[in-house]
Each structure stands twice: as C-alpha cells, then as structure tokens.
Protein backbone atom coordinates (compact mmCIF):
# COMPACT_ATOMS: atom_id res chain seq x y z
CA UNK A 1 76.88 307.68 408.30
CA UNK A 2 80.77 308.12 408.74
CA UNK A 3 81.11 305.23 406.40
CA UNK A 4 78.95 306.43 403.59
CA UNK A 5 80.98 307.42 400.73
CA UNK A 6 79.61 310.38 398.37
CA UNK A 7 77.34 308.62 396.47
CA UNK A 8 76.12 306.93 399.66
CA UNK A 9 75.57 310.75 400.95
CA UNK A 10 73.95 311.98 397.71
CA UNK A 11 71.17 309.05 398.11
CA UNK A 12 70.60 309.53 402.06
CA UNK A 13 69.85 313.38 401.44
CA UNK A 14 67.59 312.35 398.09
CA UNK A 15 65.92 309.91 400.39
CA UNK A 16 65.02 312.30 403.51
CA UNK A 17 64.68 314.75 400.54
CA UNK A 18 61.87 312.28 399.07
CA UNK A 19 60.07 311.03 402.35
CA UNK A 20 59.31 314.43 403.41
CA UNK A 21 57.70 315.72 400.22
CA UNK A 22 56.10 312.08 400.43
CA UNK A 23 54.73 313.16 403.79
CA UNK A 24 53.63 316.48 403.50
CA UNK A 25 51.99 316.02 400.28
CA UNK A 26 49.94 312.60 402.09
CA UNK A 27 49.04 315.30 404.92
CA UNK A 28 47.68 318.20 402.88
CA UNK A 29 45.60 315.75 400.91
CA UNK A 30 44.11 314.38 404.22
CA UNK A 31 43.39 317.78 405.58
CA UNK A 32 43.19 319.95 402.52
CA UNK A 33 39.56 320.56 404.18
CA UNK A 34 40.25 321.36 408.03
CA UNK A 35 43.18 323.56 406.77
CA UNK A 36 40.65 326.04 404.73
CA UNK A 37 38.35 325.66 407.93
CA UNK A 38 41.40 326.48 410.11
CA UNK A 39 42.21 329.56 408.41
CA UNK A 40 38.81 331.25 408.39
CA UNK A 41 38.60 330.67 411.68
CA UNK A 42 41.60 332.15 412.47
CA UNK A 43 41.14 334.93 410.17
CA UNK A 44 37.58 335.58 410.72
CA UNK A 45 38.75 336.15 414.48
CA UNK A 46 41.41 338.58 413.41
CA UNK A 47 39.14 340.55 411.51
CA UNK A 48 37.14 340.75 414.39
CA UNK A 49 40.11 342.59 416.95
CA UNK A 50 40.63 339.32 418.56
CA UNK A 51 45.24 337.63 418.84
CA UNK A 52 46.26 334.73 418.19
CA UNK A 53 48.75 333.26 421.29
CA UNK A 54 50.98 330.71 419.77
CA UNK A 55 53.27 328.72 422.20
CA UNK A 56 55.57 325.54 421.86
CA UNK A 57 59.14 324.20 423.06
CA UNK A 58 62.52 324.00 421.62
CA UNK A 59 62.28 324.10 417.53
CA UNK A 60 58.28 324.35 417.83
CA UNK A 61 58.96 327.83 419.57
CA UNK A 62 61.44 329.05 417.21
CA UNK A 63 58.20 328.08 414.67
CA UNK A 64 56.06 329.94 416.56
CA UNK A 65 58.16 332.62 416.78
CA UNK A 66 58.46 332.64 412.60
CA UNK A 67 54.77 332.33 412.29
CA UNK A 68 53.99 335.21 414.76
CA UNK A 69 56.77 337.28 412.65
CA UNK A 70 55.01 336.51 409.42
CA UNK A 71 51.65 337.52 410.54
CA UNK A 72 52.39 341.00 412.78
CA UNK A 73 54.75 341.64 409.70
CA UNK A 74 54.08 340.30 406.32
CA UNK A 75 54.17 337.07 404.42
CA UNK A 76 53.19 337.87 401.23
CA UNK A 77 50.87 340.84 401.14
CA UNK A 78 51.38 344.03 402.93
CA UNK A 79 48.74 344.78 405.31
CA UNK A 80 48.54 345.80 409.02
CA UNK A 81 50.11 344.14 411.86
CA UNK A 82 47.56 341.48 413.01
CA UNK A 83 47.72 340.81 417.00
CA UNK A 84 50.15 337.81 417.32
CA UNK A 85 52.08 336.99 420.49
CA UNK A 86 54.22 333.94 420.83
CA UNK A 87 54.50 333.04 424.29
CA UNK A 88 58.12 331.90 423.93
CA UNK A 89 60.14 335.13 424.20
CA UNK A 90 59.35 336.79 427.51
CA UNK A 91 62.51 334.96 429.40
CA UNK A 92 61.57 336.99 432.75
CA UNK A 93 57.81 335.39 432.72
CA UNK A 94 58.77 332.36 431.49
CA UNK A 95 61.87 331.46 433.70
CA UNK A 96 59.68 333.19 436.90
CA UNK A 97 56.42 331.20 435.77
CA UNK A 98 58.85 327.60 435.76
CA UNK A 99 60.89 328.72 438.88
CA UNK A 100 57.65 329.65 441.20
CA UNK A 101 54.97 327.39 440.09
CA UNK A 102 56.38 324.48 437.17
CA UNK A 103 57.54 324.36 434.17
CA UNK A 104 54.19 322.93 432.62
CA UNK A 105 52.61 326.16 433.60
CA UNK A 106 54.72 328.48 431.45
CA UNK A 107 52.41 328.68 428.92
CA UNK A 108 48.78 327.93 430.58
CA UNK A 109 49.56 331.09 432.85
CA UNK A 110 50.02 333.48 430.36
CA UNK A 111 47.02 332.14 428.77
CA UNK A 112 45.28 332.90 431.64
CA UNK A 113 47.10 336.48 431.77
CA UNK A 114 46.57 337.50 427.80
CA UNK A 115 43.82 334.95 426.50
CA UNK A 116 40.05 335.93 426.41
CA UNK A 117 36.77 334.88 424.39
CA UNK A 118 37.26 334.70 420.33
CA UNK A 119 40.99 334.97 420.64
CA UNK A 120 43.17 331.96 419.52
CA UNK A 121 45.67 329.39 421.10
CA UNK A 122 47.95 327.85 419.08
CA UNK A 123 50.31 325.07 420.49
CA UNK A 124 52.81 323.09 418.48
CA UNK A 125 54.19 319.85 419.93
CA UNK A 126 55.67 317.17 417.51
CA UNK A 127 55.60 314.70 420.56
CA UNK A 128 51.70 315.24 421.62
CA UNK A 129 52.97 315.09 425.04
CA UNK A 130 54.13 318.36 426.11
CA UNK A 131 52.72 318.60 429.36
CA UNK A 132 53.43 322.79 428.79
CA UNK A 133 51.46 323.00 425.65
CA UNK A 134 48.54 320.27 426.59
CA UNK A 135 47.87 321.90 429.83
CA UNK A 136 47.81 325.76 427.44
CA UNK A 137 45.34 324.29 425.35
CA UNK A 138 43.18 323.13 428.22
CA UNK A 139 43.21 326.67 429.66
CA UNK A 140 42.47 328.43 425.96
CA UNK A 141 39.31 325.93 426.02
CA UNK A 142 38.06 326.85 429.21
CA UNK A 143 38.38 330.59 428.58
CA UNK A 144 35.98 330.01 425.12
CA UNK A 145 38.90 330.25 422.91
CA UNK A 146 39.60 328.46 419.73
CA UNK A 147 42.12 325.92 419.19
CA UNK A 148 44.61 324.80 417.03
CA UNK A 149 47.15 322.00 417.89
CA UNK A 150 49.73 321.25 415.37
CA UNK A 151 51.29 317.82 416.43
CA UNK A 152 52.94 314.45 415.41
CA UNK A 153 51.09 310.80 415.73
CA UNK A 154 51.99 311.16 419.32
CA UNK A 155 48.96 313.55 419.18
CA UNK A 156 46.33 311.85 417.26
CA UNK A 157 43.57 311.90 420.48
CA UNK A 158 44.35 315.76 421.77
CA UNK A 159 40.86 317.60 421.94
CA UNK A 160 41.26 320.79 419.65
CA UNK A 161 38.99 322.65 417.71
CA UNK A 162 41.11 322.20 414.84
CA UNK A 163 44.09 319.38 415.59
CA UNK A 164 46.92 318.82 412.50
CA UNK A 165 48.55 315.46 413.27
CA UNK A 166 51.42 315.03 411.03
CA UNK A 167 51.37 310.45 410.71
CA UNK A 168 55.13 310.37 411.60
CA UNK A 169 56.95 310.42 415.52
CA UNK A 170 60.76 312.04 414.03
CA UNK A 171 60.84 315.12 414.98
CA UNK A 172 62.09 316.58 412.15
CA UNK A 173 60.02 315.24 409.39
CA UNK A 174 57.31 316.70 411.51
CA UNK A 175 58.87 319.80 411.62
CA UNK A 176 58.84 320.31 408.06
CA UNK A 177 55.16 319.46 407.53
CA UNK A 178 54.60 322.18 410.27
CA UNK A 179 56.40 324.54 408.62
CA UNK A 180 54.67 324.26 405.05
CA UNK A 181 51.19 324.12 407.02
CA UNK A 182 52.15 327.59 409.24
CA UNK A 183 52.98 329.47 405.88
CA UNK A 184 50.14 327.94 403.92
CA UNK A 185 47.39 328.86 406.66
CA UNK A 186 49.09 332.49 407.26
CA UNK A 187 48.80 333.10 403.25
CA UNK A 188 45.25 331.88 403.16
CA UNK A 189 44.72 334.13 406.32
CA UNK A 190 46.34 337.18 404.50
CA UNK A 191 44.45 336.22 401.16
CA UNK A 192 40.94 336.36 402.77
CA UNK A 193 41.73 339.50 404.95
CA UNK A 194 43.53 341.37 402.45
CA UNK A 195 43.03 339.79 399.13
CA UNK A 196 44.98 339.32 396.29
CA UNK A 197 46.52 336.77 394.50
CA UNK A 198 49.38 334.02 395.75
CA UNK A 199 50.10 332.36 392.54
C-alpha cells in the first residue's frame, strides 16, 4: 500500500468500492425472501409488547448499538419508541458477568435476566464463532424466543430462526452487508408498523 502511487490509490478504493456493492447486491438477491420474513417477524412481535435484545462484539456491538438507536428512536418515520436493548452498554454487568462467571456468558446471562417468550435475540458475529453470541442464541432458543443471527461464511451451519450469512470471511466487507441489511429490515419494520412510504 505505501508504494501505491495516486492512481494506484484511486483504483484500490474503486475496487473495495466495487466488491462490496458486488456483495451486498449478490446477498439481497439470495435472501430478498427471508429478509421480508425476518421483518414481520420482528415487527409482528413488536406490535405485540414483546423487545428485541440485540448483542455482538467489537464493531458488531457498535452495530447493534446503531440498530437499537434507530428503532427506540427513529429511522425514517416517527413513531413510538419500540422496546430495543443492546446488550453491549451495561459495562458494570458486562465486566461483572466476564469477571465472575466467563466472558462467553456476557450475553447468554442477560438473556436469561431480560429475555422471555415472543421477544427477540439478535446476535451479530462476522466470524460465526463467537462463543459469547452462539452460546446467547442458544439461551434465546430455549426460552421460546425468536432468532436472528447476522453472520459471515464462518456461520453458514448456526441454527436460527432466521440466519443472514454474508458469503465472505473479511470482516469488513461483512460489516457493510450488515449494515445495509440492519437499516433495510428496521425500515420495513417501521413501514409495516407505522406505514408510509420509503421511496
């Protein structure tokens, strides 16, 4: 990279530029379908007084902490808060939870703690691996809640109710898919609880 002169630069970024749209447009027309299934779900649960607990590590946490923002606040529509929680803010649970039991529990235990029948677990891993988030989802299933795992190809064999496996292992490219998939299922959700038009 430190060699690359400036037209070398300009066609690195308008390759990564090109792969990802390449990538997320390949993944929404694979799972144009589960995505519309994914949202009324979700929003069909909302409607009904049942939160959504969304959970994940490093940059997936900062995501769920954007996607939990758009929902309690607004995306696109303004509407009441919905019940949204990501478990990735409480530092005094989470650093207690990974001092006194493990670290793979920080998430499963406040499952356990905030999670019952009809809500919804959301965990977001672009590895498929995080112990944390695997062992949530496991929990969420076993308390009758539905499921939605947004992962890499890492992920592929995960049991969710709803599983988005973006066919890549960089972490960022994944990323980026997740991102576009959070904001389209929270403006479907807003659209079919609140109506109106997106554009």
């Amino acid at each position: 990279m430190k060699d690359l002169d400036e037209g070398g630069l300009e066609r690195f970024a308008r390759a990564k530029s090109e792969e990802s749209s390449a990538l997320l447009k390949g993944f929404v027309q694979r799972n144009a379908g589960t995505i519309a299934q994914a949202a009324k779900g979700l929003a069909r649960r909302l409607q009904n007084g049942h939160k959504l607990l969304i959970f994940g590590n490093g940059g997936s946490a900062a995501d769920a902490q954007h996607i939990a923002a758009e929902l309690v606040n607004r995306l696109s529509l303004e509407h009441r808060a919905l019940p949204v929680i990501a478990l990735t803010t409480d530092t005094s649970v989470l650093t207690s939870i990974a001092n006194d039991r493990s670290f793979a529990e920080v998430f499963s235990r406040q499952i356990e703690a905030l999670g019952n029948e009809g809500d919804v677990a959301w965990g977001i891993s672009t590895s498929g691996q995080s112990e944390n988030v695997l062992r949530a989802l496991s929990t969420a299933k076993q308390r009758g809640m539905l499921t939605i795992f947004s992962t890499g190809e890492g992920g592929k064999k995960v049991e969710a109710d709803f599983l988005f496996a973006v066919e890549h292992s960089y972490s960022a490219r994944i990323q980026e898919v997740h991102i576009v998939l959070a904001h389209i299922l929270c403006e479907l959700v807003e659209a079919m609880m609140f109506g109106g038009d997106h554009g």
